[in-house]
C-alpha atoms as a PDB file:
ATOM      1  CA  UNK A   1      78.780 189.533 140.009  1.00  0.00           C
ATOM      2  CA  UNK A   2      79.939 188.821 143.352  1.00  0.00           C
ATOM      3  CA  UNK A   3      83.287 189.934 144.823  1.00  0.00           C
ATOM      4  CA  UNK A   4      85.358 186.942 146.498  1.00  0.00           C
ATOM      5  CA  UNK A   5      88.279 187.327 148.709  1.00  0.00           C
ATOM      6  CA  UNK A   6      91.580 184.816 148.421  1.00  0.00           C
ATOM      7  CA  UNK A   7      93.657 184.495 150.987  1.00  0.00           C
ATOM      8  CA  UNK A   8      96.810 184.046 150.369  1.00  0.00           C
ATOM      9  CA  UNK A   9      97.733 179.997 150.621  1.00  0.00           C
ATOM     10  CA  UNK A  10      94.181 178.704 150.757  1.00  0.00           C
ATOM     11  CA  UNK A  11      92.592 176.779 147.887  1.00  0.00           C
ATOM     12  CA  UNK A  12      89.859 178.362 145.971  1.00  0.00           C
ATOM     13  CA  UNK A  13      86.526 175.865 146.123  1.00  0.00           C
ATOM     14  CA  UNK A  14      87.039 174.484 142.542  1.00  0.00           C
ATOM     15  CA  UNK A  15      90.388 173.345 143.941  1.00  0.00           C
ATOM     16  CA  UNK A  16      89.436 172.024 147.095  1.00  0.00           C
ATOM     17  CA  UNK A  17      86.751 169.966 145.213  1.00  0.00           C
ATOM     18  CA  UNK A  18      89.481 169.014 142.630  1.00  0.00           C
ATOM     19  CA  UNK A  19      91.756 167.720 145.217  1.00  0.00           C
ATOM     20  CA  UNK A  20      88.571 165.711 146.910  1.00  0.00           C
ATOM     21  CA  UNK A  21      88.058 164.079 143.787  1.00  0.00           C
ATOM     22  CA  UNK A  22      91.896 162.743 142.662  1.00  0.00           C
ATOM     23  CA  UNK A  23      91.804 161.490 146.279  1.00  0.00           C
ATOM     24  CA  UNK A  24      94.648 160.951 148.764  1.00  0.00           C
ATOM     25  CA  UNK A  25      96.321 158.663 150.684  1.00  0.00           C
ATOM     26  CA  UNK A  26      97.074 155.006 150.526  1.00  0.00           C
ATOM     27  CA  UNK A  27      94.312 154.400 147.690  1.00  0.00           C
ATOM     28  CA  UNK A  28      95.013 157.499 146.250  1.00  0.00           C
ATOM     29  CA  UNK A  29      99.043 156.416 145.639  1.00  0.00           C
ATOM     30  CA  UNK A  30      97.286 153.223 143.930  1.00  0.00           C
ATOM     31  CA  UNK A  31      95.132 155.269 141.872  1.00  0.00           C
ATOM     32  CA  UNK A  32      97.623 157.477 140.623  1.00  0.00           C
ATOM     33  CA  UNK A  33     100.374 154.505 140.397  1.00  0.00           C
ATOM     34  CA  UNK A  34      97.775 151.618 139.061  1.00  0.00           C
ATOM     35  CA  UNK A  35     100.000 150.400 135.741  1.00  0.00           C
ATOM     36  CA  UNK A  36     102.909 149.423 138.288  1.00  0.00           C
ATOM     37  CA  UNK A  37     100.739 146.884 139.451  1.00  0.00           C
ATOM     38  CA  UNK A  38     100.341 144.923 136.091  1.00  0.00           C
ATOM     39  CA  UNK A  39     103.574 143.400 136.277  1.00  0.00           C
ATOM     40  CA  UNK A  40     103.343 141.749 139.512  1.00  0.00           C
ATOM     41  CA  UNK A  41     100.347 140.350 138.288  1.00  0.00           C
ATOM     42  CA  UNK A  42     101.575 138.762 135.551  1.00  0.00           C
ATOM     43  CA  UNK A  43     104.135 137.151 136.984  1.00  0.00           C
ATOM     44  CA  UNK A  44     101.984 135.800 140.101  1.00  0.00           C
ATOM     45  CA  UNK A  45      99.561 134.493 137.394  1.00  0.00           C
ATOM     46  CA  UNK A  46     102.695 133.131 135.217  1.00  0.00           C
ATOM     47  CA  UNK A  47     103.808 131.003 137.995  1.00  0.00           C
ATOM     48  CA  UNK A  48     100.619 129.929 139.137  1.00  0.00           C
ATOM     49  CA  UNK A  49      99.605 128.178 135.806  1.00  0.00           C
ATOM     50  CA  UNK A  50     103.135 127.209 135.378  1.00  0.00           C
ATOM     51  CA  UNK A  51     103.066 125.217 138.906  1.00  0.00           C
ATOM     52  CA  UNK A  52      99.635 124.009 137.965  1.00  0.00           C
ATOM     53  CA  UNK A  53     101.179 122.719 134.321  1.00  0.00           C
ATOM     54  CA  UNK A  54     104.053 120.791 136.024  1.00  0.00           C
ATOM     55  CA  UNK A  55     101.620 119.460 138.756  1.00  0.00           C
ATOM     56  CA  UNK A  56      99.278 117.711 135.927  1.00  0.00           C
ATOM     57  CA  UNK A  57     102.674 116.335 134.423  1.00  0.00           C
ATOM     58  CA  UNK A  58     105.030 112.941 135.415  1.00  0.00           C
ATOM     59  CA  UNK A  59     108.357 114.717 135.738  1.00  0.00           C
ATOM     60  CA  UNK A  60     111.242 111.471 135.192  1.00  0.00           C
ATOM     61  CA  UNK A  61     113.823 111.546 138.061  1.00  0.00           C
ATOM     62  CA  UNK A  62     115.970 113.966 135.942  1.00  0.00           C
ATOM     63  CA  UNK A  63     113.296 116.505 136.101  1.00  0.00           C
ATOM     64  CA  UNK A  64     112.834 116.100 139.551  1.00  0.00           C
ATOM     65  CA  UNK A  65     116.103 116.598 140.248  1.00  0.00           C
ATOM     66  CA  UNK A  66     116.772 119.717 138.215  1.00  0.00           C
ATOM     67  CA  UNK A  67     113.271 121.612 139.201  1.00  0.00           C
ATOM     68  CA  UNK A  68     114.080 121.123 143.818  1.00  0.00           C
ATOM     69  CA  UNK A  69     113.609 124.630 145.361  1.00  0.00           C
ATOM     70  CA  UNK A  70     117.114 124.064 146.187  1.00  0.00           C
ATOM     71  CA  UNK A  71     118.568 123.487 142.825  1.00  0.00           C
ATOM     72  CA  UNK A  72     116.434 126.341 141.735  1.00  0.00           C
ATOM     73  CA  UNK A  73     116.817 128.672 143.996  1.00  0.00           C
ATOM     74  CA  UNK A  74     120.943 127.830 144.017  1.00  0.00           C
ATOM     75  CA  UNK A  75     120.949 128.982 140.092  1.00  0.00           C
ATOM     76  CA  UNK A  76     118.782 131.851 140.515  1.00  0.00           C
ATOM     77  CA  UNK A  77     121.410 133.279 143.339  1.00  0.00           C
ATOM     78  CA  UNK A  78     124.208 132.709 140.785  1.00  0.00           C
ATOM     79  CA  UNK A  79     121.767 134.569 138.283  1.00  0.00           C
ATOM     80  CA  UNK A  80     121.158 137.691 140.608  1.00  0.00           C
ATOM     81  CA  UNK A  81     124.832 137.706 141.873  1.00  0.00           C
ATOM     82  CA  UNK A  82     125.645 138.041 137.604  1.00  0.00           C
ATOM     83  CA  UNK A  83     123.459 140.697 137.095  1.00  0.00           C
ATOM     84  CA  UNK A  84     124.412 142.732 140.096  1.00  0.00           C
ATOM     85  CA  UNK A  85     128.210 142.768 139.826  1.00  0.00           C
ATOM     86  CA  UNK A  86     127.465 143.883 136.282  1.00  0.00           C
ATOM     87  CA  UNK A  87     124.942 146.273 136.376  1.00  0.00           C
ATOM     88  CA  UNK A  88     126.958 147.818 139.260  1.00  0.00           C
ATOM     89  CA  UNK A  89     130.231 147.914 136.939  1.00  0.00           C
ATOM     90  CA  UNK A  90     128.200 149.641 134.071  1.00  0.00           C
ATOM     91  CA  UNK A  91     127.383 152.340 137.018  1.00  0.00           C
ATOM     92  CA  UNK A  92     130.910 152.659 137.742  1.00  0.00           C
ATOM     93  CA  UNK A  93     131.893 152.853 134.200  1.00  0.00           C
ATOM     94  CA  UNK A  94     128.945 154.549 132.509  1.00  0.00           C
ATOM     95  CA  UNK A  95     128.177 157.768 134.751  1.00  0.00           C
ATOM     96  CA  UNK A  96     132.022 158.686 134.903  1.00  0.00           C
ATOM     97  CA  UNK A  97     132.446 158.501 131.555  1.00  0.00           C
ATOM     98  CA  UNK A  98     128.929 160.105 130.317  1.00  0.00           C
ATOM     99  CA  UNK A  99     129.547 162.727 132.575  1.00  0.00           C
ATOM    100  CA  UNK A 100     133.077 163.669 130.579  1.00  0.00           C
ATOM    101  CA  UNK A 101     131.502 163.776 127.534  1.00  0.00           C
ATOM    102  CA  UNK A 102     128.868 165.765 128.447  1.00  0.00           C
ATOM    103  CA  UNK A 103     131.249 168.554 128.681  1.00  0.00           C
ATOM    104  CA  UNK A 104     131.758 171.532 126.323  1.00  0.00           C
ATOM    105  CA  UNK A 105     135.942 170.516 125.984  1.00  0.00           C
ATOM    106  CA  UNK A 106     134.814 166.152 125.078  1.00  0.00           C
ATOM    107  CA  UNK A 107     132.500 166.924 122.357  1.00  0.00           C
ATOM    108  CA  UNK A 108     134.287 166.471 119.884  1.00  0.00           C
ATOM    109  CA  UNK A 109     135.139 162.768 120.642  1.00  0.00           C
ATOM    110  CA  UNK A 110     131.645 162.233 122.209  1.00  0.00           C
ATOM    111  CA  UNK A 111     130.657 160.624 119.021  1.00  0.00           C
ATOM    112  CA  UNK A 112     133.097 158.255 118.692  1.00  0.00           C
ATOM    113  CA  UNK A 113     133.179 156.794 122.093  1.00  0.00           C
ATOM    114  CA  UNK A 114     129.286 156.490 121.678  1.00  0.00           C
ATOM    115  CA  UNK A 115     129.479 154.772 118.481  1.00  0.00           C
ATOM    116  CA  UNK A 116     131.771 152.493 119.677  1.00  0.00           C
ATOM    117  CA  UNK A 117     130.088 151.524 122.649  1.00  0.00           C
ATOM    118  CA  UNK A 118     127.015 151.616 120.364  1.00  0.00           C
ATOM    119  CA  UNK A 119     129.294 148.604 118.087  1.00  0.00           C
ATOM    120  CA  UNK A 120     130.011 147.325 121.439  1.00  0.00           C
ATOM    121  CA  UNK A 121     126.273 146.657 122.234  1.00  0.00           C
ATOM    122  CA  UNK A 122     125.696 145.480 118.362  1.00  0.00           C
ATOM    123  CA  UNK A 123     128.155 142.123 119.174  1.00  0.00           C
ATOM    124  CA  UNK A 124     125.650 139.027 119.919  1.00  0.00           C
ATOM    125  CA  UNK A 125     126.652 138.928 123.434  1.00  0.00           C
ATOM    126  CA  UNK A 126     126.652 134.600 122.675  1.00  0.00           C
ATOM    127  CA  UNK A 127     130.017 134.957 120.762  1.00  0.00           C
ATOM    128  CA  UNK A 128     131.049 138.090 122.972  1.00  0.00           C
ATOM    129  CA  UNK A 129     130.685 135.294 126.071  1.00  0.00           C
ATOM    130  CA  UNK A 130     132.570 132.540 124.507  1.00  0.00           C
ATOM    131  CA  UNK A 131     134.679 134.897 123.372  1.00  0.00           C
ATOM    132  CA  UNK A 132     135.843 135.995 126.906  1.00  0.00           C
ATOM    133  CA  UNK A 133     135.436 132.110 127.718  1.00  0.00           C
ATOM    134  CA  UNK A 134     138.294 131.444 125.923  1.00  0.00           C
ATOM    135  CA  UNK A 135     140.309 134.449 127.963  1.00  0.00           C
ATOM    136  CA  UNK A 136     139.275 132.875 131.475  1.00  0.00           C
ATOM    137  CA  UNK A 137     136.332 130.575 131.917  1.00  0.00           C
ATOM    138  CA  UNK A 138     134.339 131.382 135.032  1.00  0.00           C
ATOM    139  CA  UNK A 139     131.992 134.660 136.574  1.00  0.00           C
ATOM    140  CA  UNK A 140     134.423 137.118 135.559  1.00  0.00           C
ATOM    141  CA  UNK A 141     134.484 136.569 131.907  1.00  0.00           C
ATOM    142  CA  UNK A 142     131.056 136.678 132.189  1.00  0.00           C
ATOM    143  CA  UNK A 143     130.477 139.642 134.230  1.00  0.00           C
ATOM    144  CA  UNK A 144     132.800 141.407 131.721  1.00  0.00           C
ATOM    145  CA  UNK A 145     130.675 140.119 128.880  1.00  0.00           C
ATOM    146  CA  UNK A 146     127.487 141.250 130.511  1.00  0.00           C
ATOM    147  CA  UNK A 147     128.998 145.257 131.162  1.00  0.00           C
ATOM    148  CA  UNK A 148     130.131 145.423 127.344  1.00  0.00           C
ATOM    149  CA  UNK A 149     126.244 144.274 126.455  1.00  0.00           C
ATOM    150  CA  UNK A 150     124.706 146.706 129.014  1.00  0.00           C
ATOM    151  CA  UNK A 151     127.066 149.802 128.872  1.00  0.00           C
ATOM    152  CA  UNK A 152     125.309 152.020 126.456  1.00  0.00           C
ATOM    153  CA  UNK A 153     121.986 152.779 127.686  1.00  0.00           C
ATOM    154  CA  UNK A 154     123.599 154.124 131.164  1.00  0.00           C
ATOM    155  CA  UNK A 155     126.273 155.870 128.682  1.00  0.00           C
ATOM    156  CA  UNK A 156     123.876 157.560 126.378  1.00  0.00           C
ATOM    157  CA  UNK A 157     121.392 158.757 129.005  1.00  0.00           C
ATOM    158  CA  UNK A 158     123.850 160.160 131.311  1.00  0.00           C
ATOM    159  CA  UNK A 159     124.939 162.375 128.061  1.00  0.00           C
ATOM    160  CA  UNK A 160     121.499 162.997 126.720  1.00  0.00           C
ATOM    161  CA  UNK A 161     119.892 163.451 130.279  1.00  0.00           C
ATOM    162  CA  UNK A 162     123.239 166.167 131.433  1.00  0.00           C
ATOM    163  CA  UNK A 163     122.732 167.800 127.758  1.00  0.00           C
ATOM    164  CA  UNK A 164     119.007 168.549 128.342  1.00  0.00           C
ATOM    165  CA  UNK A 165     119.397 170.272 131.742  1.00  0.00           C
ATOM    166  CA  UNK A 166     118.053 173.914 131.094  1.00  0.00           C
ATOM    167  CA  UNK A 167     121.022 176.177 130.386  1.00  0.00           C
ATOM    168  CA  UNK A 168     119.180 178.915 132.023  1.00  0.00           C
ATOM    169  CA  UNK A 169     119.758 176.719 135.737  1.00  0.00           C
ATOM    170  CA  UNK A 170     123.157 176.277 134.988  1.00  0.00           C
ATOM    171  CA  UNK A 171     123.706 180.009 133.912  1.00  0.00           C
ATOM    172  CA  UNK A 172     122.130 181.117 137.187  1.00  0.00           C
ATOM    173  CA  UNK A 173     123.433 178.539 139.264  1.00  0.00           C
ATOM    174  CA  UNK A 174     127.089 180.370 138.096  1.00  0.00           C
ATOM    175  CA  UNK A 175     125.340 183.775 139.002  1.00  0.00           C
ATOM    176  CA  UNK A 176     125.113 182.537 142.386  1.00  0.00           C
ATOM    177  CA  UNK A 177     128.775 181.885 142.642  1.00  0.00           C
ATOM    178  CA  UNK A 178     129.115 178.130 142.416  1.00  0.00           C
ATOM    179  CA  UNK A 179     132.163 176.663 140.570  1.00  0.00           C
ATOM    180  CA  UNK A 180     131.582 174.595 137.718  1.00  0.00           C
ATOM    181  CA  UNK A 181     131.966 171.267 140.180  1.00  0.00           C
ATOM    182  CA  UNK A 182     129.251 172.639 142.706  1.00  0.00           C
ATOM    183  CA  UNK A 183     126.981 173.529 139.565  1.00  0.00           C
ATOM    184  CA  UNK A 184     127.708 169.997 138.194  1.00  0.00           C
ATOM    185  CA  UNK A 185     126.738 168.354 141.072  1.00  0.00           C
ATOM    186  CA  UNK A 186     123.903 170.252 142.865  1.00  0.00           C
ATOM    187  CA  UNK A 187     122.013 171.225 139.799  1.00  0.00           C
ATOM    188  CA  UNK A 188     123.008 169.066 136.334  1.00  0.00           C
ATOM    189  CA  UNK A 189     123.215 165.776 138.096  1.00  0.00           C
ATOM    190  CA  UNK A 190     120.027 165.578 140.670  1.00  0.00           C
ATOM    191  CA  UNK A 191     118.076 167.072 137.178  1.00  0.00           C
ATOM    192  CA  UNK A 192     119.581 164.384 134.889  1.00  0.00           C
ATOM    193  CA  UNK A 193     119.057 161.335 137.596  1.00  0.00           C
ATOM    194  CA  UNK A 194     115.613 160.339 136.126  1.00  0.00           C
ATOM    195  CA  UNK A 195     116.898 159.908 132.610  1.00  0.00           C
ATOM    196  CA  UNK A 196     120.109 158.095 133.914  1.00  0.00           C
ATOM    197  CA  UNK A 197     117.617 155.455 136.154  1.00  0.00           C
ATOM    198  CA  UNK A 198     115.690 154.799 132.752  1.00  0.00           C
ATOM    199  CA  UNK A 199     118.537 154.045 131.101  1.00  0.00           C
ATOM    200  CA  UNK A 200     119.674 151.775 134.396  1.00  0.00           C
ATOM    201  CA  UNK A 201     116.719 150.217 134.383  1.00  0.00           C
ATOM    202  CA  UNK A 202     117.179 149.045 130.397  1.00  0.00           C
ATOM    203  CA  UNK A 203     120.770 147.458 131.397  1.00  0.00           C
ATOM    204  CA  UNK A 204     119.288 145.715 134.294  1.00  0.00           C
ATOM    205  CA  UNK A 205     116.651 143.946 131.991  1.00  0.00           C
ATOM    206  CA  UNK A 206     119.384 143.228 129.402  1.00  0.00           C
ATOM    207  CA  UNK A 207     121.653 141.615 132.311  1.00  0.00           C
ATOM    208  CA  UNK A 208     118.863 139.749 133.476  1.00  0.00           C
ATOM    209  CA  UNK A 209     118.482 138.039 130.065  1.00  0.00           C
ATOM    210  CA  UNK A 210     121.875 137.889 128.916  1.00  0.00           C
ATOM    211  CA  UNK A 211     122.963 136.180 131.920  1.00  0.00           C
ATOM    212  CA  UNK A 212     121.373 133.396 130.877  1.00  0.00           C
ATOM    213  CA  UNK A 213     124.458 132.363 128.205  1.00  0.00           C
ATOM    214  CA  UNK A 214     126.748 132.744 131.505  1.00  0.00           C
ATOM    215  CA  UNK A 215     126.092 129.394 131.612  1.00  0.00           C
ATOM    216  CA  UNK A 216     128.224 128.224 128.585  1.00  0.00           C
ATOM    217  CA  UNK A 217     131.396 129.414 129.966  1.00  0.00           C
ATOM    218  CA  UNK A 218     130.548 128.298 133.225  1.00  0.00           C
ATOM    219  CA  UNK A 219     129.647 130.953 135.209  1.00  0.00           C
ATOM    220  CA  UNK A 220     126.359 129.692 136.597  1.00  0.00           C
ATOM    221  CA  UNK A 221     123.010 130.988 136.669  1.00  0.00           C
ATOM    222  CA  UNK A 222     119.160 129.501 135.236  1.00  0.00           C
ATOM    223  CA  UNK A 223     121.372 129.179 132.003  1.00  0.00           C
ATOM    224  CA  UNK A 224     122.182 125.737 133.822  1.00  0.00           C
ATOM    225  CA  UNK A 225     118.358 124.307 133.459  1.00  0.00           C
ATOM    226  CA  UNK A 226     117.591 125.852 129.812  1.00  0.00           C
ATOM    227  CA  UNK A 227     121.412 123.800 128.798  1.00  0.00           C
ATOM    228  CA  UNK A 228     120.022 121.224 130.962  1.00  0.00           C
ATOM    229  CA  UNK A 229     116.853 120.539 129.170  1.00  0.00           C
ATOM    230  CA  UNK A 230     118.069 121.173 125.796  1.00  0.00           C
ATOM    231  CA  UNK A 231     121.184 118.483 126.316  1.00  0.00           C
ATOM    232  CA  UNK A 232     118.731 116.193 127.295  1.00  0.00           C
ATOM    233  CA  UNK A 233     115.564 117.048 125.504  1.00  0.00           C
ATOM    234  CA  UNK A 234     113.383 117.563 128.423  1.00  0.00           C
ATOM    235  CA  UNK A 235     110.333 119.784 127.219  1.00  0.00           C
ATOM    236  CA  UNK A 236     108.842 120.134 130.623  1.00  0.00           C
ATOM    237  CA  UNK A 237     112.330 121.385 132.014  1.00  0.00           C
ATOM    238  CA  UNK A 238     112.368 123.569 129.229  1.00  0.00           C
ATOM    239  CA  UNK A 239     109.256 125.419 129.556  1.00  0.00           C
ATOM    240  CA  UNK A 240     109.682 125.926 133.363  1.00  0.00           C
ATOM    241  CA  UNK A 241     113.237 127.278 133.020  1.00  0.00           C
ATOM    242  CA  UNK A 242     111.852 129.724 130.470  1.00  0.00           C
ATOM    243  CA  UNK A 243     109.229 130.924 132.465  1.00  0.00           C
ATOM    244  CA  UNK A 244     111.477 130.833 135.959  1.00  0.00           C
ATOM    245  CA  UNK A 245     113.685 133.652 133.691  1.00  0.00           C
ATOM    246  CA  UNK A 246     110.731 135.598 131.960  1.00  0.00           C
ATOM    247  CA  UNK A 247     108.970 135.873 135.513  1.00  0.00           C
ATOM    248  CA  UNK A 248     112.612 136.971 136.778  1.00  0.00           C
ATOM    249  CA  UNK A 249     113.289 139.962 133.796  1.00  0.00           C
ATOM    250  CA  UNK A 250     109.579 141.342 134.222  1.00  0.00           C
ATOM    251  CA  UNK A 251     110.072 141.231 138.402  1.00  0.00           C
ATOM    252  CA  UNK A 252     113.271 143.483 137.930  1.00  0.00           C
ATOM    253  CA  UNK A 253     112.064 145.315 135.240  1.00  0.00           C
ATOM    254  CA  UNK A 254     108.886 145.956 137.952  1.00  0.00           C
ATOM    255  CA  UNK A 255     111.562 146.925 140.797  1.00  0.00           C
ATOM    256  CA  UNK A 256     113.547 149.404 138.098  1.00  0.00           C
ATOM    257  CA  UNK A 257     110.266 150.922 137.392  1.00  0.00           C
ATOM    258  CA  UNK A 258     109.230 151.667 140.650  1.00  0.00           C
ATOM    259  CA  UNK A 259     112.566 153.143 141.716  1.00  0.00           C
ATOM    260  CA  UNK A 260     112.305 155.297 138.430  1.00  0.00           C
ATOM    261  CA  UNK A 261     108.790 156.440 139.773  1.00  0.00           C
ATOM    262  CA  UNK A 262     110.164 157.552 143.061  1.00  0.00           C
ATOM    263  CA  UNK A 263     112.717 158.850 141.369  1.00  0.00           C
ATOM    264  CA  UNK A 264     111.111 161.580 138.987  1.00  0.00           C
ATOM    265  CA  UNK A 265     108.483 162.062 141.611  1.00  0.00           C
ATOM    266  CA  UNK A 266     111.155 163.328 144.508  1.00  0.00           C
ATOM    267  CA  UNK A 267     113.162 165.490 141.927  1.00  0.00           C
ATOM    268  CA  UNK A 268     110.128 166.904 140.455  1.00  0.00           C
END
């Protein structure tokens, strides 16, 4: 048997040769990263046989009307613009709160405030929205709708993800001399952000589709061509709106995903 000397910091041959093979660089990213790319595909594919449906078909002047890149394009702003000012209030209202009941002195009404944000989540966000409609009719009614409908997954993964942090960091993270604010914030948090994006990235694909009722208190949105074709019994309208909004949840759902990715990947 032959004697080999390791130096410290270089890679035996068997690991050289395994990094060869996983590859590196751009193609190696796409390798290693190649289910992020089925979504984008999808939709691409989506719309392309959905513009190809409505070319083969006579839209009336109704449909002509409601499907312009500018109509369109109008609605989807009012769409994004919903789902942004809510998802950004569940942030605001979700983390603060998860984070106080992730500590030793709130457990004992962690629970409660779960299950009722849990019952809060349950509602059928259609009567929730007319609901608020009745309140005020307009984008704030529905933004508030929207938060109630997308509150919990933020809530429950900033508990769950602050709950699984390794007591053994946090122990010698104290050992070290930080306060409990300093431990909470340079070791709980950055080792809890990955579960808190994947519950983010749930309440942005429940905004996306929820927004869609915005419509019926008048807050805007592709609501306005699904209403549209259903008032006036426009099939063609109706499958293109549906589409327009499926394309839309799987595109953000894409974005959330690949934020998550970089994510994890940085804090691990």
């Amino acid at each position: 048997m032959t004697a080999v000397d390791l130096q410290p910091g270089v890679p035996t041959p068997a690991q050289q040769k395994a990094k060869g093979s996983s590859g590196g660089g751009f193609l190696g990213a796409i390798r290693a990263n190649y289910d992020l790319l089925v979504a984008p595909i999808i939709v691409v594919i989506l719309l392309l046989v959905t513009y190809f449906y409505v070319s083969t078909r006579n839209l009336d002047s109704i449909e002509t009307r409601a499907l312009e890149p500018e109509n369109v394009l109008s609605q989807l702003g009012q769409h994004l613009l919903l789902t942004l000012y809510s998802t950004v209030l569940v942030l605001v209202i979700a983390v603060p709160v998860g984070i106080a009941l992730s500590r030793s002195g709130a457990r004992r009404v962690q629970g409660p405030v779960l299950a009722l944000g849990g019952f809060a989540q349950a509602l059928p966000p259609f009567g929730v929205l007319l609901l608020l409609g009745f309140w005020e009719f307009g984008v704030r009614s529905a933004v508030i709708g929207l938060t109630l409908a997308a509150l919990l997954p933020v809530l429950r993964n900033t508990v769950v993800g602050l709950q699984q942090v390794d007591q053994a960091l946090i122990e010698a993270a104290r050992g070290m001399g930080m306060s409990s604010r300093q431990t909470l914030f340079r070791v709980e948090i950055p080792l809890a952000v990955p579960v808190i994006v994947a519950g983010l990235r749930v309440a942005l694909v429940l905004n996306v589709g929820t927004a869609t009722l915005a419509t019926y208190i008048g807050a805007g949105g592709l609501g306005e061509l699904v209403q549209q074709a259903l008032r006036l019994n426009r099939i063609n309208l109706l499958f293109v709106s549906g589409v327009i909004i499926a394309a839309l949840a799987l595109l953000i759902d894409w974005l959330a995903g690949v934020a998550e990715r970089a994510i994890v990947s940085r804090s691990g």
